[in-house]
N, C-alpha and C. Protein backbone atom coordinates (compact mmCIF):
# COMPACT_ATOMS: atom_id res chain seq x y z
N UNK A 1 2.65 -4.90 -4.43
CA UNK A 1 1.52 -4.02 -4.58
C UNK A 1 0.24 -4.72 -4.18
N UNK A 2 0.27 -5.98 -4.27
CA UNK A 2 -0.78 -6.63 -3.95
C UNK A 2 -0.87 -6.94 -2.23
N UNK A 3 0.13 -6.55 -1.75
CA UNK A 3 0.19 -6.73 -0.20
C UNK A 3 -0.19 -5.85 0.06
N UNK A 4 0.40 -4.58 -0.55
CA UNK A 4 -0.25 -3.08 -0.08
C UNK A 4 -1.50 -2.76 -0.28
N UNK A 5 -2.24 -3.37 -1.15
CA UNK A 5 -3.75 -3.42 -1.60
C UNK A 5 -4.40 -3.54 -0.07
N UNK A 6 -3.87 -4.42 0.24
CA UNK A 6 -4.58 -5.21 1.28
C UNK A 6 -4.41 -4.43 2.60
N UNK A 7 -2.80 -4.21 3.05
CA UNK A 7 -2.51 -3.57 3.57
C UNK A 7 -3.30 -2.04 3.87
N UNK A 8 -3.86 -1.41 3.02
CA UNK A 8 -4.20 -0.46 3.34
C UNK A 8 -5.52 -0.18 3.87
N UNK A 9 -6.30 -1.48 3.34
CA UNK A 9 -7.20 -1.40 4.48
C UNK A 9 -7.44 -1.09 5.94
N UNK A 10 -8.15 -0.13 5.97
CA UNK A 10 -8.43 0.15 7.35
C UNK A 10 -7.28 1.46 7.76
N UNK A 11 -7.11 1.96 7.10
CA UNK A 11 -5.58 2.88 7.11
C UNK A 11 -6.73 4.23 6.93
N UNK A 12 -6.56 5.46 6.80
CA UNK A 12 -7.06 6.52 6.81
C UNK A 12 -6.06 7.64 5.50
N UNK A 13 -6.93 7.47 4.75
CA UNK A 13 -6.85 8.59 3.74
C UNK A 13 -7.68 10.30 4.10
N UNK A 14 -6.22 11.10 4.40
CA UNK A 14 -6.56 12.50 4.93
C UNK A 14 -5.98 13.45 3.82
N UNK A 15 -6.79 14.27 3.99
CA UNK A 15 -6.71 15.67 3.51
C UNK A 15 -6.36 16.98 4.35
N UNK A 16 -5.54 17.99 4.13
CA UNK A 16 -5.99 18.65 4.54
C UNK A 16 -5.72 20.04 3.83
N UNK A 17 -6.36 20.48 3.02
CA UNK A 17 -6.48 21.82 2.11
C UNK A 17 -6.93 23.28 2.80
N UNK A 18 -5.89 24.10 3.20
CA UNK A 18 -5.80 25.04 3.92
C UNK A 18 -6.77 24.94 5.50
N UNK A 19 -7.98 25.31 5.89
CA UNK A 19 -8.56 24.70 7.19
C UNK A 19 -9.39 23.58 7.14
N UNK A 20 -9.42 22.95 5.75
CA UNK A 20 -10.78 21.97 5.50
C UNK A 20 -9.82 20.49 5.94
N UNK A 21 -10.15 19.76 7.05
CA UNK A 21 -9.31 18.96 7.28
C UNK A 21 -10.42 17.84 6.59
N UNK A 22 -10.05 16.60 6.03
CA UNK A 22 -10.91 15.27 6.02
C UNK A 22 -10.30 14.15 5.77
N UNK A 23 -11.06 12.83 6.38
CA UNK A 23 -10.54 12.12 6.40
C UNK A 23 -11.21 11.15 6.41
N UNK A 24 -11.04 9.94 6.06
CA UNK A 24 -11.64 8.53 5.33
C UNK A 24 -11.02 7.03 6.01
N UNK A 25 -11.40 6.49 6.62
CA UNK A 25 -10.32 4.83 6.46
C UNK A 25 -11.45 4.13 5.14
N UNK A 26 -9.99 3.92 4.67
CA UNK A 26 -10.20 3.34 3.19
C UNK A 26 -10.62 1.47 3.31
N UNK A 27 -11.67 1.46 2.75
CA UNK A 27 -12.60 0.14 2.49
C UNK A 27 -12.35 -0.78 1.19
N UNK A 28 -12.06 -0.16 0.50
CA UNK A 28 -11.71 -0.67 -0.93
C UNK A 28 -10.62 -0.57 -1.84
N UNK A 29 -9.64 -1.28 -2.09
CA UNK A 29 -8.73 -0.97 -3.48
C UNK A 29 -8.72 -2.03 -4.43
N UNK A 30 -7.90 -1.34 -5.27
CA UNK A 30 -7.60 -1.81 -6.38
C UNK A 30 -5.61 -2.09 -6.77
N UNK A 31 -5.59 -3.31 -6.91
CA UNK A 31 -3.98 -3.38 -7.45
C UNK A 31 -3.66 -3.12 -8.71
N UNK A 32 -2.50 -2.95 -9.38
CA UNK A 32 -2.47 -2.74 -10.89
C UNK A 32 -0.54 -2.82 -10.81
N UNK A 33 -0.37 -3.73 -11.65
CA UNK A 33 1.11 -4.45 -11.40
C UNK A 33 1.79 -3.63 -12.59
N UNK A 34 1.61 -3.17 -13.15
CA UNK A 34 2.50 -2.12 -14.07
C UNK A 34 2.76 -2.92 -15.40
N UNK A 35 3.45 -3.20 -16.06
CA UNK A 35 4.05 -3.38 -16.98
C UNK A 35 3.70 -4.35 -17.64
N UNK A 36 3.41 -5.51 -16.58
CA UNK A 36 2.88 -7.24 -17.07
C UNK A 36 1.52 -6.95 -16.97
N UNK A 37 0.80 -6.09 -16.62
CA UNK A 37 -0.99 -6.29 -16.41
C UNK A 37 -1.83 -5.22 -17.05
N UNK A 38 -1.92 -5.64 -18.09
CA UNK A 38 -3.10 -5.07 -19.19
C UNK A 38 -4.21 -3.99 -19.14
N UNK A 39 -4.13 -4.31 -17.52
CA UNK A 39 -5.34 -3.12 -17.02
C UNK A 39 -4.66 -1.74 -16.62
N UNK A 40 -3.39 -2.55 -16.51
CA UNK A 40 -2.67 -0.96 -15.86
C UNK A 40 -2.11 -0.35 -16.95
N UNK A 41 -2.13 1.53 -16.80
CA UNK A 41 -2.00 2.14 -17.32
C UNK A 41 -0.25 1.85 -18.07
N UNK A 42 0.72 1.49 -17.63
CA UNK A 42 1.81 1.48 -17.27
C UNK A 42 2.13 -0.27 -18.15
N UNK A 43 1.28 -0.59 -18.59
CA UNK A 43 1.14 -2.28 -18.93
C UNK A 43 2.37 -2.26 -20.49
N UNK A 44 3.30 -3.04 -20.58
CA UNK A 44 4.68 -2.69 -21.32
C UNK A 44 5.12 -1.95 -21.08
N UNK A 45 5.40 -1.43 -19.96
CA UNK A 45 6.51 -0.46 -19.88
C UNK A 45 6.08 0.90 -20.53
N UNK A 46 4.83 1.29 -20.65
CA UNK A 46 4.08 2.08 -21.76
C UNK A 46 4.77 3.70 -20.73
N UNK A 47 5.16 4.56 -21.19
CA UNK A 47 5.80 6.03 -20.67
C UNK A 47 5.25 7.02 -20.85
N UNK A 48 4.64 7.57 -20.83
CA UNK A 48 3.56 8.63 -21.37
C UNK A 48 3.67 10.40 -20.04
N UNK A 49 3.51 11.17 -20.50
CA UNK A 49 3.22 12.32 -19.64
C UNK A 49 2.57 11.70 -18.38
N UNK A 50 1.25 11.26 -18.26
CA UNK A 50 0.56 10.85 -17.76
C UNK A 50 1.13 9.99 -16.68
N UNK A 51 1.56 8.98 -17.37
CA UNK A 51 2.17 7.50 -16.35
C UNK A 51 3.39 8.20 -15.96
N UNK A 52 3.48 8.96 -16.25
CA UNK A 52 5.26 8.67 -16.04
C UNK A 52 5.64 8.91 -14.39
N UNK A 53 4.51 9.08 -13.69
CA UNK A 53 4.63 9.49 -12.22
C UNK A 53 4.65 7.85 -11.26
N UNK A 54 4.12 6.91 -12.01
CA UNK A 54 3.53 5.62 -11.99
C UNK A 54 5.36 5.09 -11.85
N UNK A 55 6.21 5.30 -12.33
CA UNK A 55 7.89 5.03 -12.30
C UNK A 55 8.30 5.36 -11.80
N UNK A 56 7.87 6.41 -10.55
CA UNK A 56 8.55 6.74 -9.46
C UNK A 56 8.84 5.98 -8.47
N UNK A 57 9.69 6.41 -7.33
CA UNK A 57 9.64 5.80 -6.25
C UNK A 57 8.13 5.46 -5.09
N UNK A 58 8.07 4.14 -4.59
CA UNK A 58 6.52 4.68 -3.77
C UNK A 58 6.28 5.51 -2.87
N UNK A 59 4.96 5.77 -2.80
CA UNK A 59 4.99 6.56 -1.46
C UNK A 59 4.80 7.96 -2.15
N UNK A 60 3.74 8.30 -3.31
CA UNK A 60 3.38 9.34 -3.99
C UNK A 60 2.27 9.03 -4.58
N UNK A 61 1.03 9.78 -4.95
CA UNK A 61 0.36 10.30 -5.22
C UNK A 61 0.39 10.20 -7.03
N UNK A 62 -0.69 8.81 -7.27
CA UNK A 62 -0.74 9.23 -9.09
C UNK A 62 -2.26 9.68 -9.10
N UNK A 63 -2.23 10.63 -9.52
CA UNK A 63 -4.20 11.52 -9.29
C UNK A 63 -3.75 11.04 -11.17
N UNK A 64 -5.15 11.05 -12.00
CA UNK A 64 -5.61 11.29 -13.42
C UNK A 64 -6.95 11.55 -13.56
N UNK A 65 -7.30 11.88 -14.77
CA UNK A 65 -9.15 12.01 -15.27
C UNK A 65 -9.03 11.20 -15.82
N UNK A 66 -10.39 10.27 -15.43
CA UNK A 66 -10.86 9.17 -16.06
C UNK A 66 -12.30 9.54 -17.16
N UNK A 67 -12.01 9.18 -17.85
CA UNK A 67 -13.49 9.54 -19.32
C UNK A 67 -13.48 11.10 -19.18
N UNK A 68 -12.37 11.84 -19.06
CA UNK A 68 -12.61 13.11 -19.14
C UNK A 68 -13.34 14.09 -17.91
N UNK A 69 -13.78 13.37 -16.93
CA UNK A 69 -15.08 13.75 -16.26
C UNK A 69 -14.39 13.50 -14.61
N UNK A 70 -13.63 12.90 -14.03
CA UNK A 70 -13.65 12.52 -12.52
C UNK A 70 -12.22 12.08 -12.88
N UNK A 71 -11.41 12.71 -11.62
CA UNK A 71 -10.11 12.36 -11.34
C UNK A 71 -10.39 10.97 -9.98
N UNK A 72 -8.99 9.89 -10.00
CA UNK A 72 -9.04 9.24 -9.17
C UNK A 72 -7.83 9.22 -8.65
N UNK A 73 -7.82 8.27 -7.65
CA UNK A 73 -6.39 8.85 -6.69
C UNK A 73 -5.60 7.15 -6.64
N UNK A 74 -4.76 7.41 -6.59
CA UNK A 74 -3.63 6.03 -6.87
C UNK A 74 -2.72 6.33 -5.84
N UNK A 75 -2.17 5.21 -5.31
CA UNK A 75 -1.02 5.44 -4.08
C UNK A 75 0.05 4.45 -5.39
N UNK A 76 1.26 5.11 -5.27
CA UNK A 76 2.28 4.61 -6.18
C UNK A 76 3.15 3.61 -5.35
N UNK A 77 3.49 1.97 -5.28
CA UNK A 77 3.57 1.24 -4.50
C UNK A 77 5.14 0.72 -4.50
N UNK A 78 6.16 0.82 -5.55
CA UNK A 78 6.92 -0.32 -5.65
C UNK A 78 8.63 0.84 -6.01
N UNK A 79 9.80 0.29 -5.85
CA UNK A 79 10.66 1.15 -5.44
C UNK A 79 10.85 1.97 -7.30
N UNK A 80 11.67 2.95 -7.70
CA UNK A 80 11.79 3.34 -9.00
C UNK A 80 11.65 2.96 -10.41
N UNK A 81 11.21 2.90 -10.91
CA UNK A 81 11.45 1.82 -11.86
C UNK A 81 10.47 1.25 -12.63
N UNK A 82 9.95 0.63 -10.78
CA UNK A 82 8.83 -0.46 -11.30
C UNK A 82 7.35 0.30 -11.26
N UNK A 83 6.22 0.26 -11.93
CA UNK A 83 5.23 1.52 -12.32
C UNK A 83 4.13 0.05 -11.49
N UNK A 84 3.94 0.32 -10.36
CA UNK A 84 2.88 -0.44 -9.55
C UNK A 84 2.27 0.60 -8.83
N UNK A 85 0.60 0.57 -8.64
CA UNK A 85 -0.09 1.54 -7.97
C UNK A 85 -1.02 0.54 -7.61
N UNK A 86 -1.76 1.29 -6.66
CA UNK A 86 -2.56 0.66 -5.93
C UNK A 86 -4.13 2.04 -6.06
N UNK A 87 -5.11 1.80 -6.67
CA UNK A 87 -6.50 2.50 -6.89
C UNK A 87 -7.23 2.74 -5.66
N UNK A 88 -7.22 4.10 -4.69
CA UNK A 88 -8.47 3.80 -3.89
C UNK A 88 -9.66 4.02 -4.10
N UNK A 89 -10.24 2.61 -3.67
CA UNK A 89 -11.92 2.47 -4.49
C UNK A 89 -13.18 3.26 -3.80
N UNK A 90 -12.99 2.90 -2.68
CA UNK A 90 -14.04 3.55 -1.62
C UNK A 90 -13.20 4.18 -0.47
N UNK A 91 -13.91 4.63 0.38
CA UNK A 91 -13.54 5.36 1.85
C UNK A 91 -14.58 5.20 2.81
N UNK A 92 -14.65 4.84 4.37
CA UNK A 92 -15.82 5.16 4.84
C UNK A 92 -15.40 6.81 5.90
N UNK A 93 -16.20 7.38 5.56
CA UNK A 93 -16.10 8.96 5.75
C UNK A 93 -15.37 9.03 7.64
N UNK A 94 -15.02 10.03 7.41
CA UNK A 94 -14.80 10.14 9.09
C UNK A 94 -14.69 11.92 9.36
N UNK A 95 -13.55 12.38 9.50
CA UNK A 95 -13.60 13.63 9.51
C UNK A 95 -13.54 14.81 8.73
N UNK A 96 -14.66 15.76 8.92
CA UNK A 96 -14.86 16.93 8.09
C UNK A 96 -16.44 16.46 7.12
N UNK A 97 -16.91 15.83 7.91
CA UNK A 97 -18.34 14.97 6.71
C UNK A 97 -19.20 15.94 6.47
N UNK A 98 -19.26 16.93 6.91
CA UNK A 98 -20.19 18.91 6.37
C UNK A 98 -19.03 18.78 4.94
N UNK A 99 -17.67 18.97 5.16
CA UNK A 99 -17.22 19.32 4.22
C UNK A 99 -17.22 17.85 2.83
N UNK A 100 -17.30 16.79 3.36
CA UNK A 100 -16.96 15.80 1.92
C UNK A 100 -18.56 15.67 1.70
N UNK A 101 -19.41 16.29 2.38
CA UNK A 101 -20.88 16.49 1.49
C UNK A 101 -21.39 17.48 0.71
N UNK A 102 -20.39 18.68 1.20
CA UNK A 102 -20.67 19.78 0.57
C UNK A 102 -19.57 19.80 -0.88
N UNK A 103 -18.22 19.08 -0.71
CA UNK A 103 -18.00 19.08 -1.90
C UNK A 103 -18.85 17.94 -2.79
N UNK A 104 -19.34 17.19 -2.27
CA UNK A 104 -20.25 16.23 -3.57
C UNK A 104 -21.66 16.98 -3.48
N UNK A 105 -22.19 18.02 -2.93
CA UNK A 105 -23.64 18.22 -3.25
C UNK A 105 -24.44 16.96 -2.87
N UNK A 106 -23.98 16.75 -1.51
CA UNK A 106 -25.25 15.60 -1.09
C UNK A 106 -25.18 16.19 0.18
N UNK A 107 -26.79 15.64 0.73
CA UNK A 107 -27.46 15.46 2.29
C UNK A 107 -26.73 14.73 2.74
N UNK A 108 -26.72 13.62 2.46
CA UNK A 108 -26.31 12.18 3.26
C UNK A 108 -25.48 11.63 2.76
N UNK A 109 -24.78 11.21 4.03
CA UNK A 109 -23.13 10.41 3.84
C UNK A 109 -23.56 8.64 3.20
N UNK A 110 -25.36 8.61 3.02
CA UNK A 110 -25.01 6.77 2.70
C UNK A 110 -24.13 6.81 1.24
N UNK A 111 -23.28 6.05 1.55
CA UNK A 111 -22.48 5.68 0.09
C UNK A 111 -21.69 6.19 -0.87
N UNK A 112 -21.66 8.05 0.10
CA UNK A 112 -21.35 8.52 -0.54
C UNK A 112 -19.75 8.61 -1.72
N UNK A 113 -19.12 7.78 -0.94
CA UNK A 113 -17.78 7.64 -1.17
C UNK A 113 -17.60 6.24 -1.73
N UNK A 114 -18.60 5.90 -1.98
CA UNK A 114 -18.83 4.73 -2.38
C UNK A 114 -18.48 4.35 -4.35
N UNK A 115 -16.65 4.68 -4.27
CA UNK A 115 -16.42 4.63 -5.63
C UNK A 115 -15.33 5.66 -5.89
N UNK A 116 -14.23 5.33 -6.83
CA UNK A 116 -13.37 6.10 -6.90
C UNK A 116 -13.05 7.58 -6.87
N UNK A 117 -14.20 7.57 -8.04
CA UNK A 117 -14.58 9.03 -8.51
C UNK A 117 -14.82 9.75 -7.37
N UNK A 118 -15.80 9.57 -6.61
CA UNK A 118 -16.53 9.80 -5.38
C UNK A 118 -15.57 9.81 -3.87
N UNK A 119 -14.11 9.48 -4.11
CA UNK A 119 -13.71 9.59 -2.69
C UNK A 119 -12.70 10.46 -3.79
N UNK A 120 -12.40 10.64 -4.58
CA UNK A 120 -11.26 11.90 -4.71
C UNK A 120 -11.66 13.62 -4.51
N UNK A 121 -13.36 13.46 -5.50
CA UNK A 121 -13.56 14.42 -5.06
C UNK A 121 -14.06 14.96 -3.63
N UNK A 122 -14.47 13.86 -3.16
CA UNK A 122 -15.07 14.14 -1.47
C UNK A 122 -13.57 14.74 -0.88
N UNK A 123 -12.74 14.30 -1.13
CA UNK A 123 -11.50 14.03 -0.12
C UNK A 123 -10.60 15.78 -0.95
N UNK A 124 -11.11 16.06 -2.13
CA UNK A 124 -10.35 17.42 -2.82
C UNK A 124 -9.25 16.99 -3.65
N UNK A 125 -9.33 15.95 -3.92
CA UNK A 125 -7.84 15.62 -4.95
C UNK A 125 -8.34 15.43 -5.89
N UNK A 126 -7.41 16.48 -6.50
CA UNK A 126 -7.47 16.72 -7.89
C UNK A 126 -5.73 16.70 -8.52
N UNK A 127 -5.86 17.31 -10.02
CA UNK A 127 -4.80 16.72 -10.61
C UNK A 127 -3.20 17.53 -10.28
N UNK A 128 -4.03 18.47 -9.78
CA UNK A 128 -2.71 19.51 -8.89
C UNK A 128 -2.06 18.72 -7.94
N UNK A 129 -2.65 17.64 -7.06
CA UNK A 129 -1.71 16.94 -6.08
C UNK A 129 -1.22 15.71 -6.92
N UNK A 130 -1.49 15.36 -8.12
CA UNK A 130 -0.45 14.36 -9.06
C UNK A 130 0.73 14.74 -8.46
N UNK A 131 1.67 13.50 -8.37
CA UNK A 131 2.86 13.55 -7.90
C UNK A 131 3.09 13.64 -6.65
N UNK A 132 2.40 14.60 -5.64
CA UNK A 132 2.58 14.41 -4.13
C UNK A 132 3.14 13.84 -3.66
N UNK A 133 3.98 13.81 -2.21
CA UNK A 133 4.64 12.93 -1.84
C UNK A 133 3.57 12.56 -0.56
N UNK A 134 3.14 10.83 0.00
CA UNK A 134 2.52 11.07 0.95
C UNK A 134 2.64 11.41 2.24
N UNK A 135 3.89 11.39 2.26
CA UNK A 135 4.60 11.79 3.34
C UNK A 135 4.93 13.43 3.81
N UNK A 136 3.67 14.22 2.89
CA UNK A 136 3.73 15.61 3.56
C UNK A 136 2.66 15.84 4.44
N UNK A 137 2.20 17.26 4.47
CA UNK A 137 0.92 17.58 5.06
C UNK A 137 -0.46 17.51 4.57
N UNK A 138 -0.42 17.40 3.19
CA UNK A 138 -1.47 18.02 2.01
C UNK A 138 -2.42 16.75 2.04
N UNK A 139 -1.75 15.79 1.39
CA UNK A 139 -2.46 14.54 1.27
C UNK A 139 -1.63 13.33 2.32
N UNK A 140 -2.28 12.30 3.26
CA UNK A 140 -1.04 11.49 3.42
C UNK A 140 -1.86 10.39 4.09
N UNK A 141 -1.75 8.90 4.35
CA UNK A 141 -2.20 7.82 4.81
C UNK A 141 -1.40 7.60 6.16
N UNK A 142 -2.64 7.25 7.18
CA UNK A 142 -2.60 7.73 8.82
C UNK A 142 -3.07 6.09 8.79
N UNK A 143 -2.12 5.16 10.14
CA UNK A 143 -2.45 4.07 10.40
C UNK A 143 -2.92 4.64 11.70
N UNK A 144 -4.28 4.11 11.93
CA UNK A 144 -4.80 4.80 13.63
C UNK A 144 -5.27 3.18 14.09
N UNK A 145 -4.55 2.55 14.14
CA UNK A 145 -4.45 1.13 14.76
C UNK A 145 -5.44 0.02 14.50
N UNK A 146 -6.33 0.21 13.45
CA UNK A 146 -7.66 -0.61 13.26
C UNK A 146 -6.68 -1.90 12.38
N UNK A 147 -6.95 -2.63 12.71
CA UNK A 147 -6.58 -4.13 12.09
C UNK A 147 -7.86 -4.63 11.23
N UNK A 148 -7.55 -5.16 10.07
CA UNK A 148 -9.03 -5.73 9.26
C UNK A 148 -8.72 -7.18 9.83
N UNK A 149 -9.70 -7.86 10.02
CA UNK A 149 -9.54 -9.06 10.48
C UNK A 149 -9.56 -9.73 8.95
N UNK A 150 -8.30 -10.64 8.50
CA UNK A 150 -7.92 -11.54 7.00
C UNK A 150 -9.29 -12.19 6.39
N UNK A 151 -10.16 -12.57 7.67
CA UNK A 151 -11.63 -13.36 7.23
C UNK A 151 -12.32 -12.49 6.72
N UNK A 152 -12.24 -10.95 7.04
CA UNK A 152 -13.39 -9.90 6.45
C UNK A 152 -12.82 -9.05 5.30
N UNK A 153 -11.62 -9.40 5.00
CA UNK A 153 -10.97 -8.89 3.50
C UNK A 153 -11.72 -9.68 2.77
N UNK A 154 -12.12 -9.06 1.34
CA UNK A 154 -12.77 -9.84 0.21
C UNK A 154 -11.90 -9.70 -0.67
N UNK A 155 -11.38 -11.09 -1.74
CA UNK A 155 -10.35 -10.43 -3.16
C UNK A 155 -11.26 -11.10 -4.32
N UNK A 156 -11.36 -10.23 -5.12
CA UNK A 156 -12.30 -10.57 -6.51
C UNK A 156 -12.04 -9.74 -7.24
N UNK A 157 -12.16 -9.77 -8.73
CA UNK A 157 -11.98 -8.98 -9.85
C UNK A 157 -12.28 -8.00 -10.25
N UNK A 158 -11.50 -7.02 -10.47
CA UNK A 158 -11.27 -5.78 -10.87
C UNK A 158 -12.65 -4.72 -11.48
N UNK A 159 -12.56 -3.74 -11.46
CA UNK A 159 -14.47 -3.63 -11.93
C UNK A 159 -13.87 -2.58 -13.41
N UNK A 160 -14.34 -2.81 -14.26
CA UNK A 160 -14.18 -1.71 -15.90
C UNK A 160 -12.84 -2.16 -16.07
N UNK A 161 -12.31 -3.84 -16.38
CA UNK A 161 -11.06 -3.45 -17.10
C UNK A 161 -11.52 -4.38 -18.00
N UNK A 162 -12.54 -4.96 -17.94
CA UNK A 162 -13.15 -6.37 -19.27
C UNK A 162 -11.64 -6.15 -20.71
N UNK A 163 -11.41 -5.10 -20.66
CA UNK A 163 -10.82 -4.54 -22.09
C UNK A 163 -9.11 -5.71 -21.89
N UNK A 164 -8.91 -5.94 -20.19
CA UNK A 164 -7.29 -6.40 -20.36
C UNK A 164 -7.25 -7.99 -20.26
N UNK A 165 -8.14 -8.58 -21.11
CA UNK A 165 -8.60 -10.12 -21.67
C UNK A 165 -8.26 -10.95 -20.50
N UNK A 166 -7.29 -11.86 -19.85
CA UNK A 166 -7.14 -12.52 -19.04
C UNK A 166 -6.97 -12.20 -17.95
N UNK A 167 -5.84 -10.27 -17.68
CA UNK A 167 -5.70 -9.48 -16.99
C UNK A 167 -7.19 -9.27 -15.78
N UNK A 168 -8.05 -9.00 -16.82
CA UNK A 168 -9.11 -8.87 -15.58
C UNK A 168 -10.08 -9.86 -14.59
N UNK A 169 -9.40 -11.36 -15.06
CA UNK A 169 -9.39 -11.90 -13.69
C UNK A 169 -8.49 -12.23 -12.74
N UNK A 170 -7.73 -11.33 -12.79
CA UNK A 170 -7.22 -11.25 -11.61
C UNK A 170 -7.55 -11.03 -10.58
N UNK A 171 -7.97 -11.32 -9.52
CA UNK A 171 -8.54 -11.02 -8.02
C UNK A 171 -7.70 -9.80 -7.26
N UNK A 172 -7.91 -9.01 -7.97
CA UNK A 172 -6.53 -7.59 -7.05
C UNK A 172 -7.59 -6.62 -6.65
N UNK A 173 -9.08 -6.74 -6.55
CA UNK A 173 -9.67 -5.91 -6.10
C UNK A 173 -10.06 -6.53 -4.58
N UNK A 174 -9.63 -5.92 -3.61
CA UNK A 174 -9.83 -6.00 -2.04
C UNK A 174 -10.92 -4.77 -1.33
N UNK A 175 -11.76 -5.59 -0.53
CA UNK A 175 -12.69 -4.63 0.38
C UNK A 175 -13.10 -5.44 1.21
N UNK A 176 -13.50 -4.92 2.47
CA UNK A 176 -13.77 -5.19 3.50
C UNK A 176 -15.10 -5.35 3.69
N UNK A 177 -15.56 -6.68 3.77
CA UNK A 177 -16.83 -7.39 3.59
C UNK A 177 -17.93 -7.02 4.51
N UNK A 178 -18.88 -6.85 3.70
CA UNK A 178 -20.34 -6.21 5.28
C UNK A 178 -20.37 -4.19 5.29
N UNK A 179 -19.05 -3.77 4.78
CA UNK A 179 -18.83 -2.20 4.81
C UNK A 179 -19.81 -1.58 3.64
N UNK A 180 -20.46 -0.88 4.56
CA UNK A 180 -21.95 0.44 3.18
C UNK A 180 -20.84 1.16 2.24
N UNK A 181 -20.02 1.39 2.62
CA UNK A 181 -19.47 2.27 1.58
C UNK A 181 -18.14 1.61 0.29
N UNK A 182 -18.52 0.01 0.50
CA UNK A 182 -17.80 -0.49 -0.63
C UNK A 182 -18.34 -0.49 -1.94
N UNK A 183 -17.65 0.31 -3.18
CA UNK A 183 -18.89 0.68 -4.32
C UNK A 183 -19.52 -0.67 -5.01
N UNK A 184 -19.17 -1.80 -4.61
CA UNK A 184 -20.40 -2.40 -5.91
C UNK A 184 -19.77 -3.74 -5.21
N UNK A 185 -20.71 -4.23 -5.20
CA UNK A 185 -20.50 -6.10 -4.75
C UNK A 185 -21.02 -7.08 -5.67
């Protein structure tokens, strides 16, 4: 999961909800190792309604509400079993940017995606595509050949997990160094 963190940089997170097509290459994630890591939802083997999509096979879609208020979008990373996801943090916008401004109620694309909350709803995922497979039409990650060069990946610690004591220094948060739309440096 921590390869895929990385890995997905520069990859393109698309939408496409009846004619509203959009689409993002993703700048920022987050790792979360399941069972052994305190920050993750899934940390002991914990089973819940919620997680329980987090034990699937990868290559799906874990959407949740965070503080009640903003859903975020999780790519589920590791084969059955094992509850590893990967958080996307930011996006830098690409296609449909009338539409991922008009769903956030902004003028301007600076930053806008700049943060979890902020690229699910730009992008329309919500808790109806929980579970998804990415491998349909609805939601799905498009490699369009951009390579991150290894020197311009950044890895540093996790942002709001202070709560998983040693857990949150872990360096599993990756973004691509110099990018406007990475949420917080």
């Amino acid at each position: 999961m921590v390869e895929i963190s990385r890995f997905l940089l520069g990859k393109y997170l698309v939408t496409q909800k009846g004619s509203e097509l959009t689409s993002g290459m993703i700048v920022e994630t987050e790792a979360y190792e399941g069972a052994i890591d305190r920050a993750s939802h899934a940390y002991n083997y914990r089973r819940t309604p919620r997680t329980e999509v987090m034990y699937a096979r990868g290559g799906v879609l874990y959407v949740y509400m965070c503080y009640g208020l903003h859903y975020l979008t999780n790519v589920v990373t590791n084969t059955s079993g094992v509850p590893h996801a990967v958080l996307i943090r930011a996006i830098q916008p690409d296609e449909g940017l009338d539409i991922i401004l008009a769903r956030l109620n902004k003028q301007s694309q600076k930053r806008c995606t700049a943060g979890p909350a902020l690229v699910s709803k730009a992008m329309g995922i919500d808790k109806q595509m929980n579970k998804l497979s990415l491998s349909g039409n609805t939601v799905y990650i498009e490699d369009r050949g951009i390579k991150i060069n290894k020197s311009k990946i950044v890895s540093t610690t996790r942002i709001g997990v202070d709560y998983a004591g040693v857990h949150a220094n872990w360096k599993y948060r990756f973004y691509v160094a110099g990018n406007a739309f990475v949420s917080r440096y």
